[in-house]
Protein backbone atom coordinates (compact mmCIF):
# COMPACT_ATOMS: atom_id res chain seq x y z
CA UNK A 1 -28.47 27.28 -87.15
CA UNK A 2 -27.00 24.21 -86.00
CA UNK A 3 -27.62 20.99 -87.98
CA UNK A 4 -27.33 16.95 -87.16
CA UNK A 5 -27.62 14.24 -89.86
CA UNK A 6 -30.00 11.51 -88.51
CA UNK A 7 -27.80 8.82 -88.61
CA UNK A 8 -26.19 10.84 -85.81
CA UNK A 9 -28.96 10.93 -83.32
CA UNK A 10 -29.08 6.55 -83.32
CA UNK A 11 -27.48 5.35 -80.50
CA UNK A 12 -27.56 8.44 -78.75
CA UNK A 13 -29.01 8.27 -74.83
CA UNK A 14 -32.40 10.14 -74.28
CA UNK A 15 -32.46 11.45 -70.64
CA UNK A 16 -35.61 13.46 -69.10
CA UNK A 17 -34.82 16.88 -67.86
CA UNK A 18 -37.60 16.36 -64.86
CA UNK A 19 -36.49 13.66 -63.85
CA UNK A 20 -33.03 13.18 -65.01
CA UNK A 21 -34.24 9.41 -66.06
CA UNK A 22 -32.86 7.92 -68.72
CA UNK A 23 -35.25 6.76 -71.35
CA UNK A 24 -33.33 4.85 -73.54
CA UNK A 25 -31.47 5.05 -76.77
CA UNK A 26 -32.86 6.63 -79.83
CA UNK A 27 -33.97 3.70 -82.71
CA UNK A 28 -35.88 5.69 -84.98
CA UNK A 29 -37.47 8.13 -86.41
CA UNK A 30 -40.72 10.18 -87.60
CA UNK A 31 -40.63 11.82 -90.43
CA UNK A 32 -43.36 14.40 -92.19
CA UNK A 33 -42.88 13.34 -95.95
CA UNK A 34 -44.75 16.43 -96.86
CA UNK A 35 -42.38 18.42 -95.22
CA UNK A 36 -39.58 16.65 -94.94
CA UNK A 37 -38.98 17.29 -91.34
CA UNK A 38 -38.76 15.32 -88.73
CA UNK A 39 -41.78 14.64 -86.28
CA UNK A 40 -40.33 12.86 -83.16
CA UNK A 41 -37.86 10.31 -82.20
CA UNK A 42 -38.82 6.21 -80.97
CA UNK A 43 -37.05 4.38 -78.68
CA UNK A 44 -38.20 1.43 -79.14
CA UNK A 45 -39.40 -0.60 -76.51
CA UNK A 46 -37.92 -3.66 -74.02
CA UNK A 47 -38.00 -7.13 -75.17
CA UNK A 48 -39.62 -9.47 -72.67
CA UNK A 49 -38.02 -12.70 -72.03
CA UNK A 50 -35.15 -11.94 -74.75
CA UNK A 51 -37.56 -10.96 -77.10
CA UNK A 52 -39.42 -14.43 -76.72
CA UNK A 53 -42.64 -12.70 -75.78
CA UNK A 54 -42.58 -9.72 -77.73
CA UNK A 55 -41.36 -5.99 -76.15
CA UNK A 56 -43.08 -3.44 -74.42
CA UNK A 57 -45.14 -0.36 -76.12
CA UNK A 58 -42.60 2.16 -78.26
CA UNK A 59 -42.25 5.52 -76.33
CA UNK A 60 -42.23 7.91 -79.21
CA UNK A 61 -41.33 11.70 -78.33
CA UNK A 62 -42.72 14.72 -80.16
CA UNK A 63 -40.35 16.92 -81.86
CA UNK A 64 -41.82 19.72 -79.75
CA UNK A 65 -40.54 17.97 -76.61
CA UNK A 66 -37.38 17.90 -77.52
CA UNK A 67 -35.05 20.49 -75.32
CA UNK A 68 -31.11 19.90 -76.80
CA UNK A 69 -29.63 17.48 -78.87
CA UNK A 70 -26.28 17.54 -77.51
CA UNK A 71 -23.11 15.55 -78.58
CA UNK A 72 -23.86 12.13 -76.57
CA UNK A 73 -27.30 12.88 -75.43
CA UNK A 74 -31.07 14.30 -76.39
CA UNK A 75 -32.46 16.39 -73.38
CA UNK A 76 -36.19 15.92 -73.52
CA UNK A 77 -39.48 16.86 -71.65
CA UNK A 78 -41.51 13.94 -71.87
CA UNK A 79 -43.95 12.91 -68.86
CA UNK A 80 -44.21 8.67 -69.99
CA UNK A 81 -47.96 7.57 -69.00
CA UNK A 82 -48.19 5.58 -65.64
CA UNK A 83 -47.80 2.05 -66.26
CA UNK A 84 -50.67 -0.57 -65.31
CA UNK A 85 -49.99 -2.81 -62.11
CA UNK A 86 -49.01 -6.13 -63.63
CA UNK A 87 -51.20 -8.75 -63.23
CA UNK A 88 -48.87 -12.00 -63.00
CA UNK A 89 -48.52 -15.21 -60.62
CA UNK A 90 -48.12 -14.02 -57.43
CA UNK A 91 -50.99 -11.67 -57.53
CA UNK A 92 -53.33 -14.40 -58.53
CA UNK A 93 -52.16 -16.00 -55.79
CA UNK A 94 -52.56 -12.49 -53.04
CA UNK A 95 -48.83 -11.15 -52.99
């Protein structure tokens, strides 16, 4: 059985084997502290307006989703939920 100390997974990319997007970087995390294993990985997510405004939701992938954790990358099957249209300016004003 091959084994990885968490502080090796930060950093690394996360890439979707559907879709061959890249979902970001691993940040953090879950961890079962009955069990002491881990329970998925976060990515956390992007700040808006260099973090001025906040950052969008955390995508946080189940343990079970996870495919490979390779040297420089974790292969994972993770469908993200569809995003809702954005309702700025310029639809207010009918573009």
């Amino acid at each position: 059985m091959a084994s990885c100390r968490i502080g090796e997974l930060w950093k690394k990319d996360v890439v979707c084997v559907d879709s061959g997007v890249c979902l970001g970087r691993v940040d953090d995390v879950e961890v079962d502290v009955c069990t002491a294993q881990l329970t998925a990985i976060v990515i956390y997510g992007r700040s808006r307006l260099f973090g001025l405004l906040g950052r969008e939701e955390d995508t946080v992938i189940c343990w079970q989703d996870i495919q490979l954790i390779g040297e420089d990358t974790v292969l994972v099957r993770y469908c993200p939920p569809q995003a809702e249209p954005r309702k700025g300016l310029f639809s207010f004003l009918g573009f």
